[in-house]
N, C-alpha and C. Protein backbone atom coordinates (compact mmCIF):
# COMPACT_ATOMS: atom_id res chain seq x y z
N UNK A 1 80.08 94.73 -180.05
CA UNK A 1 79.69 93.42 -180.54
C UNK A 1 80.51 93.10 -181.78
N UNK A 2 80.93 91.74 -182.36
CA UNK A 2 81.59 91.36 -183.26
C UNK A 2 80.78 90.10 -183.71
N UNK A 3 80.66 90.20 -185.19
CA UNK A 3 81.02 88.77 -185.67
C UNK A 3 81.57 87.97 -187.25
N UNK A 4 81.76 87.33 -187.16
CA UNK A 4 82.57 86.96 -187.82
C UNK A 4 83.85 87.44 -187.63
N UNK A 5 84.66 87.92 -186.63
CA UNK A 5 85.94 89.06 -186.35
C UNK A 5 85.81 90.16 -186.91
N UNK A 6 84.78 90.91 -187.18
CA UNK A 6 84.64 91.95 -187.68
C UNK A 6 83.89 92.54 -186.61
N UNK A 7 84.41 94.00 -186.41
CA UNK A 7 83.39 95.28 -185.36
C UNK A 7 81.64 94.84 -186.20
N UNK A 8 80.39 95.21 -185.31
CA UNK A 8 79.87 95.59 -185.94
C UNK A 8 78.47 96.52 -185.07
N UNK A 9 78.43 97.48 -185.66
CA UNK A 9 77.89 98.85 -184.92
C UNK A 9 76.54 98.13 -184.72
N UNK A 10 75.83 99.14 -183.51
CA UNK A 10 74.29 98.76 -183.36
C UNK A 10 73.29 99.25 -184.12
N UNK A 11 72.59 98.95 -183.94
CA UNK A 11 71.54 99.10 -184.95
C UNK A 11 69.74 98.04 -185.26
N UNK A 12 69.19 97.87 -186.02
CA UNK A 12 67.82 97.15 -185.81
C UNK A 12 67.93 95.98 -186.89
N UNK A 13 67.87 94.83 -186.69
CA UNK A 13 67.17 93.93 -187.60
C UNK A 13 65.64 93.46 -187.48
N UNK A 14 65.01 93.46 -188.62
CA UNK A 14 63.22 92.95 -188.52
C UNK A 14 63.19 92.11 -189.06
N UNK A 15 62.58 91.05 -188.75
CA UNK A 15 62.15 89.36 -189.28
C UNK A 15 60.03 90.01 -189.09
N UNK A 16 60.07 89.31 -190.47
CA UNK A 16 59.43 89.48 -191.14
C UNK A 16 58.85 87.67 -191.60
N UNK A 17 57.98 87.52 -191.06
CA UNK A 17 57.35 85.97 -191.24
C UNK A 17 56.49 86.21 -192.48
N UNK A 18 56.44 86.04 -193.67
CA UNK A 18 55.47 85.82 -194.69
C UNK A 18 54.82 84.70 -195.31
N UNK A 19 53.96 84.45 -196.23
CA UNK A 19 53.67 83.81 -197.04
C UNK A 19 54.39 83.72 -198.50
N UNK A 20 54.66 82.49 -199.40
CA UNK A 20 54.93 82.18 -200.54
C UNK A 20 54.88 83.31 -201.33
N UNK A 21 53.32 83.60 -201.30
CA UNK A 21 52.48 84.88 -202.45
C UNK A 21 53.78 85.57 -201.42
N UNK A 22 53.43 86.44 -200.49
CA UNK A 22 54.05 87.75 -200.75
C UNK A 22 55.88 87.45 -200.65
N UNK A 23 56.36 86.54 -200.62
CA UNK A 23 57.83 86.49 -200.81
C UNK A 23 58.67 86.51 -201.99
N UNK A 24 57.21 85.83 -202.89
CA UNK A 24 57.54 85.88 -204.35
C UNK A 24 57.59 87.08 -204.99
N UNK A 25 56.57 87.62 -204.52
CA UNK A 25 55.94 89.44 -205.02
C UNK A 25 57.44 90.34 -204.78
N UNK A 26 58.00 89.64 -203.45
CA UNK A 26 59.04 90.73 -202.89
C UNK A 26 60.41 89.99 -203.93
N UNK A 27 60.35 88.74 -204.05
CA UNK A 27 61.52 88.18 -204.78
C UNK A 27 61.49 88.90 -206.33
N UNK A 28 60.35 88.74 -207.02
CA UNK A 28 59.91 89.13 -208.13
C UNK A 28 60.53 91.02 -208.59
N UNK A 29 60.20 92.25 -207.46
CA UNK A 29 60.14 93.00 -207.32
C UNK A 29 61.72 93.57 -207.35
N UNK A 30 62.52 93.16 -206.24
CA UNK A 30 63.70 92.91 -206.18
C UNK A 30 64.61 91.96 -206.51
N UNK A 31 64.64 91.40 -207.05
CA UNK A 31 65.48 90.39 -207.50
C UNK A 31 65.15 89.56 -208.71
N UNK A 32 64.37 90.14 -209.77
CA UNK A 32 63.36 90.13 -210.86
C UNK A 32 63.50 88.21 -211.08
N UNK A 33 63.17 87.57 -209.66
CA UNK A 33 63.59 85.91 -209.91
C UNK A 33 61.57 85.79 -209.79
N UNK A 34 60.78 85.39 -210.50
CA UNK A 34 59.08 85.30 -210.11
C UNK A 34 58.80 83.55 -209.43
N UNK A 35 59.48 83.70 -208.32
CA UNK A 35 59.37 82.26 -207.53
C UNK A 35 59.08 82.88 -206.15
N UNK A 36 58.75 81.73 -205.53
CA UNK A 36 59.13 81.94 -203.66
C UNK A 36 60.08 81.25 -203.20
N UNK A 37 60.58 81.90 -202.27
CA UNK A 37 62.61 81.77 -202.08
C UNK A 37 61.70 81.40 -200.50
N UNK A 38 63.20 80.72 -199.80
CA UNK A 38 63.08 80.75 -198.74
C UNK A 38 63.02 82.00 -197.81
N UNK A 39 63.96 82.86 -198.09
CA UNK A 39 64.53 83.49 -196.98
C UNK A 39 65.01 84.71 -198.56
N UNK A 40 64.53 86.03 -197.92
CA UNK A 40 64.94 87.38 -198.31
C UNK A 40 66.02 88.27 -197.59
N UNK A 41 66.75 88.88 -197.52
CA UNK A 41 67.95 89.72 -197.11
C UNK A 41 68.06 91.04 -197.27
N UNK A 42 67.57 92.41 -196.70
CA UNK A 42 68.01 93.51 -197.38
C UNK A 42 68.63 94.67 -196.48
N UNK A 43 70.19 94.90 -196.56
CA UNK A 43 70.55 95.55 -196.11
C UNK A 43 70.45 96.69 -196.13
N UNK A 44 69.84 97.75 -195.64
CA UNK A 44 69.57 99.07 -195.59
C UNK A 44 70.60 100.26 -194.62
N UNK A 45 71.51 99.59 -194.31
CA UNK A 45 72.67 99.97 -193.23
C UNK A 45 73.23 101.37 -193.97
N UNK A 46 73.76 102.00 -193.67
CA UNK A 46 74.61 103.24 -193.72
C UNK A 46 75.77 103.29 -193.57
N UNK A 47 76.22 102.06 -192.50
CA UNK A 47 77.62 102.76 -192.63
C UNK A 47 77.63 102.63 -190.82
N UNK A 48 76.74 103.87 -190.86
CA UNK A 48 77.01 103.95 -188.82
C UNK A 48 76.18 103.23 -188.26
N UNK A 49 74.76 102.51 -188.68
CA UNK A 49 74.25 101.55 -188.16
C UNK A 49 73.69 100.50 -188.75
N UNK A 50 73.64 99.28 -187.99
CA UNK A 50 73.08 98.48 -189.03
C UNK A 50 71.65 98.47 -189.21
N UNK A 51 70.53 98.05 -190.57
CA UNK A 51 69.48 98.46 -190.67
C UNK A 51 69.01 97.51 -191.70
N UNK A 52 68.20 96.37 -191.13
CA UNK A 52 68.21 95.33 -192.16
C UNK A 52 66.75 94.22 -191.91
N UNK A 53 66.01 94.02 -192.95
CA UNK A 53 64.89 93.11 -192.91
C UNK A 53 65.10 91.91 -193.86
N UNK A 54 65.00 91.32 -193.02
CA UNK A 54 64.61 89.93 -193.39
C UNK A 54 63.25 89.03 -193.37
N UNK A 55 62.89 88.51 -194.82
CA UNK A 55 61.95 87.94 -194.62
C UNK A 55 62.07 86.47 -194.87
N UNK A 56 61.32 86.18 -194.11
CA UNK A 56 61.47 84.42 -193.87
C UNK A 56 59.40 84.01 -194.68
N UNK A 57 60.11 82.82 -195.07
CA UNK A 57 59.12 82.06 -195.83
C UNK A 57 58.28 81.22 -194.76
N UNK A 58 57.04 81.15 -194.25
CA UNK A 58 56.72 80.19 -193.60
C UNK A 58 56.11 78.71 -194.18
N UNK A 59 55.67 79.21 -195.38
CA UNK A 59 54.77 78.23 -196.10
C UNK A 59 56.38 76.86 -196.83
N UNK A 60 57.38 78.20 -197.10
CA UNK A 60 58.60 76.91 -197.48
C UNK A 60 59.26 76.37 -196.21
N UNK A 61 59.24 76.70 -195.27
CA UNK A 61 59.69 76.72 -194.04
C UNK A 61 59.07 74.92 -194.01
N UNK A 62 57.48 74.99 -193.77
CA UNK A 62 56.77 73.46 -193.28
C UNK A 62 56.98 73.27 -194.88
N UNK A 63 57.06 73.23 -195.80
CA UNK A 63 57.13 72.28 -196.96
C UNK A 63 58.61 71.75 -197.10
N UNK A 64 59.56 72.69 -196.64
CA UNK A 64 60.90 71.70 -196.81
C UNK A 64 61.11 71.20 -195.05
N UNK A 65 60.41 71.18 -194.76
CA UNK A 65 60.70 70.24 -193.11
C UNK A 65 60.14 69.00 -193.55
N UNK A 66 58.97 68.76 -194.15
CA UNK A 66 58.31 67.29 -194.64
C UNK A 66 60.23 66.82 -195.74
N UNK A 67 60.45 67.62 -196.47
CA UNK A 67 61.16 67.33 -197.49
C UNK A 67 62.32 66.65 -197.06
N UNK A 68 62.95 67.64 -196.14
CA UNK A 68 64.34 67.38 -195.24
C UNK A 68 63.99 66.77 -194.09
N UNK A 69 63.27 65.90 -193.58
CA UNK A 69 63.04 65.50 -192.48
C UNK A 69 63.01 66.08 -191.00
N UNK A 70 62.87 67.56 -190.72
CA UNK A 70 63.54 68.43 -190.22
C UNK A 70 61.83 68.99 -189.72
N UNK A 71 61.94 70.18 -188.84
CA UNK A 71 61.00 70.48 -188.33
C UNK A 71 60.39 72.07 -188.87
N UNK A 72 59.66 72.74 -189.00
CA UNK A 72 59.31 73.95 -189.38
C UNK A 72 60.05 75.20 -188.67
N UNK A 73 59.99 74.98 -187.66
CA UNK A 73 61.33 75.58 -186.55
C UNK A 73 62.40 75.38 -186.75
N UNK A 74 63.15 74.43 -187.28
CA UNK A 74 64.46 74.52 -187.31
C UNK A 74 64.46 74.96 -188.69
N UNK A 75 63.82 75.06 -189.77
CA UNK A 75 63.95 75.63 -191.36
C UNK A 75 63.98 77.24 -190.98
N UNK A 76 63.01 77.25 -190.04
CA UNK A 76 63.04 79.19 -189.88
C UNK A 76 64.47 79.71 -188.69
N UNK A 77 64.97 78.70 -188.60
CA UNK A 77 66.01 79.27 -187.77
C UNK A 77 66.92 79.13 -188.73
N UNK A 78 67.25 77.82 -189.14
CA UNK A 78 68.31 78.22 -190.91
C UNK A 78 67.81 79.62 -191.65
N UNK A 79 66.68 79.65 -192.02
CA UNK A 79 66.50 81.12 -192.82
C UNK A 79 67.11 82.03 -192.54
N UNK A 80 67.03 81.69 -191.30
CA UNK A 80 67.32 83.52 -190.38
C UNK A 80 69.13 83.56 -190.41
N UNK A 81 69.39 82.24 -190.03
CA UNK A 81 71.01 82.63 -190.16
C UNK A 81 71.32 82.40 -191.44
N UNK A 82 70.54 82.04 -192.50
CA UNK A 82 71.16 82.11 -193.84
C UNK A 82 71.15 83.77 -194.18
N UNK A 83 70.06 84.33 -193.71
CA UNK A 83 69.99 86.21 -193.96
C UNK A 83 70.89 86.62 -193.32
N UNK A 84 71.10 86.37 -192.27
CA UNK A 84 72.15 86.86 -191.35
C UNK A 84 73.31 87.01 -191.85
N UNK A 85 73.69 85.51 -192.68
CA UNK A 85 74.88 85.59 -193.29
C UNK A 85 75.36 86.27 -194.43
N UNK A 86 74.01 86.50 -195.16
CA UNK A 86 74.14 87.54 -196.71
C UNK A 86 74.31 88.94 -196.45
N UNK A 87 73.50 89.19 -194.88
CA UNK A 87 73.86 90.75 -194.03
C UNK A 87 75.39 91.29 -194.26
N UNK A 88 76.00 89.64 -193.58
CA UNK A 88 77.60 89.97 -192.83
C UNK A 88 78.21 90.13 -194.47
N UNK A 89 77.72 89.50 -195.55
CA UNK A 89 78.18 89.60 -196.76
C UNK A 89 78.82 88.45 -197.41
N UNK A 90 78.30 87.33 -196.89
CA UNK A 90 78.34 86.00 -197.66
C UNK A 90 77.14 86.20 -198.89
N UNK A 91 77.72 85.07 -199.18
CA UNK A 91 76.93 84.43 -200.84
C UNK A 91 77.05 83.18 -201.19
N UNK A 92 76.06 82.95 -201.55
CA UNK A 92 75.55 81.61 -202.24
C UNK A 92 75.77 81.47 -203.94
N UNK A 93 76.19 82.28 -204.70
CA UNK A 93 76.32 82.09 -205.99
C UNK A 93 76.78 81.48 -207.03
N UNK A 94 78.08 80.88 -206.07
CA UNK A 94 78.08 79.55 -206.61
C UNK A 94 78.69 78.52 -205.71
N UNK A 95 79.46 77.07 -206.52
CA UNK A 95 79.43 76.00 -205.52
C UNK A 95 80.48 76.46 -204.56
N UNK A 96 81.56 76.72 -204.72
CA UNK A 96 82.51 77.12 -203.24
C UNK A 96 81.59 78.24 -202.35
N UNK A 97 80.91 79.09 -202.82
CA UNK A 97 80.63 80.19 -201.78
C UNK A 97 79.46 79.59 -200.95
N UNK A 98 78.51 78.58 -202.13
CA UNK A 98 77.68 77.61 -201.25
C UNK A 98 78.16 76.67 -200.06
N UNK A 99 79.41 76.35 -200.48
CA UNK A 99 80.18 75.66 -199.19
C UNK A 99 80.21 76.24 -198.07
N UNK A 100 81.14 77.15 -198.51
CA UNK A 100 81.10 78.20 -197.30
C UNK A 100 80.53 78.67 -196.87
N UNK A 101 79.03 79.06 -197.11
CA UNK A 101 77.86 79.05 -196.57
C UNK A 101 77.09 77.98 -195.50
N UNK A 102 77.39 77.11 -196.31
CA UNK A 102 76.59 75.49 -195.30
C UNK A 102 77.35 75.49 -194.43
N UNK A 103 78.43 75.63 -194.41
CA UNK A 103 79.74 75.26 -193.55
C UNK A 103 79.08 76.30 -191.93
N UNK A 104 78.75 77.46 -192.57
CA UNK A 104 78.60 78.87 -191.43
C UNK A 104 77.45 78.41 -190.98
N UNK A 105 76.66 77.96 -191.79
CA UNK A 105 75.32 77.78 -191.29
C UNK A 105 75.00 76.90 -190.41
N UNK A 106 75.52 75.78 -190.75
CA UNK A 106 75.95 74.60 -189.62
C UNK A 106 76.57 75.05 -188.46
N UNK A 107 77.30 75.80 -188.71
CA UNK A 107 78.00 75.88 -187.00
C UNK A 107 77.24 76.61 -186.59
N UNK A 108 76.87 77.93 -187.07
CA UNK A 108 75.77 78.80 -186.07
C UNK A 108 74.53 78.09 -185.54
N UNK A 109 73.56 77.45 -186.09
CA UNK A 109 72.71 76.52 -185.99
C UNK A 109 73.20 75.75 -184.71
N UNK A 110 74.62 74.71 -184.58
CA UNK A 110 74.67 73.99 -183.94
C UNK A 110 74.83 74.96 -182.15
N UNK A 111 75.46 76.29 -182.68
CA UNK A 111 75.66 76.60 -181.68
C UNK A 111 74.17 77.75 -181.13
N UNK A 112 73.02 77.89 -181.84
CA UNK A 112 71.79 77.93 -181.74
C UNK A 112 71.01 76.87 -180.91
N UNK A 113 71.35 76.05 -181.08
CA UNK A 113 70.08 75.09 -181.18
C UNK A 113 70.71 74.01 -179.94
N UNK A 114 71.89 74.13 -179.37
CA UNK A 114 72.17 73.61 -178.67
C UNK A 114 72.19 74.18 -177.03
């Protein structure tokens, strides 16, 4: 399997549906930010396989679908390929890498959802 043109070995990803409270607890914990994030990322891989949980927000999920006009389902399918993408080793940290982010996210999505 490949993506992004890169090999990438087998291995398990877990999606993890939470609430606000516990995303914050986990944001807070790891990433000493005391908010609720959309979408969490943590690679636990080795090397020889991949090994990675992701947790997705449900409660921001339906609050930014009212926001973005968008549906609760399609926010948790962005989540998931926004984790996906911090897996492969993108970043959001600032405005170009945010580009390049929306940019990935959009196409996977389109080619998701179509």
């Amino acid at each position: 399997m490949s993506a992004e043109g890169r090999s990438v070995p087998a291995g398990s990803i877990t999606l993890c549906f939470v609430d606000n409270r516990m995303i914050r607890r986990l944001n807070r914990k790891y990433h000493f930010r005391d908010r609720a994030t959309d979408v969490l990322a943590f690679d636990l891989s080795d090397g020889s396989r991949i090994l990675t949980d992701i947790f997705i927000s449900t409660d921001t999920a339906v609050s930014n679908a009212k926001i973005f006009k968008t549906t609760p389902l399609y926010e948790n399918y962005l989540y998931l390929v926004h984790g996906l993408l911090h897996i492969l080793g993108y970043n959001d940290n600032n405005a170009e890498n945010r580009e390049v982010m929306r940019d990935k996210e959009k196409y996977y999505l389109e080619k998701c959802l179509t």
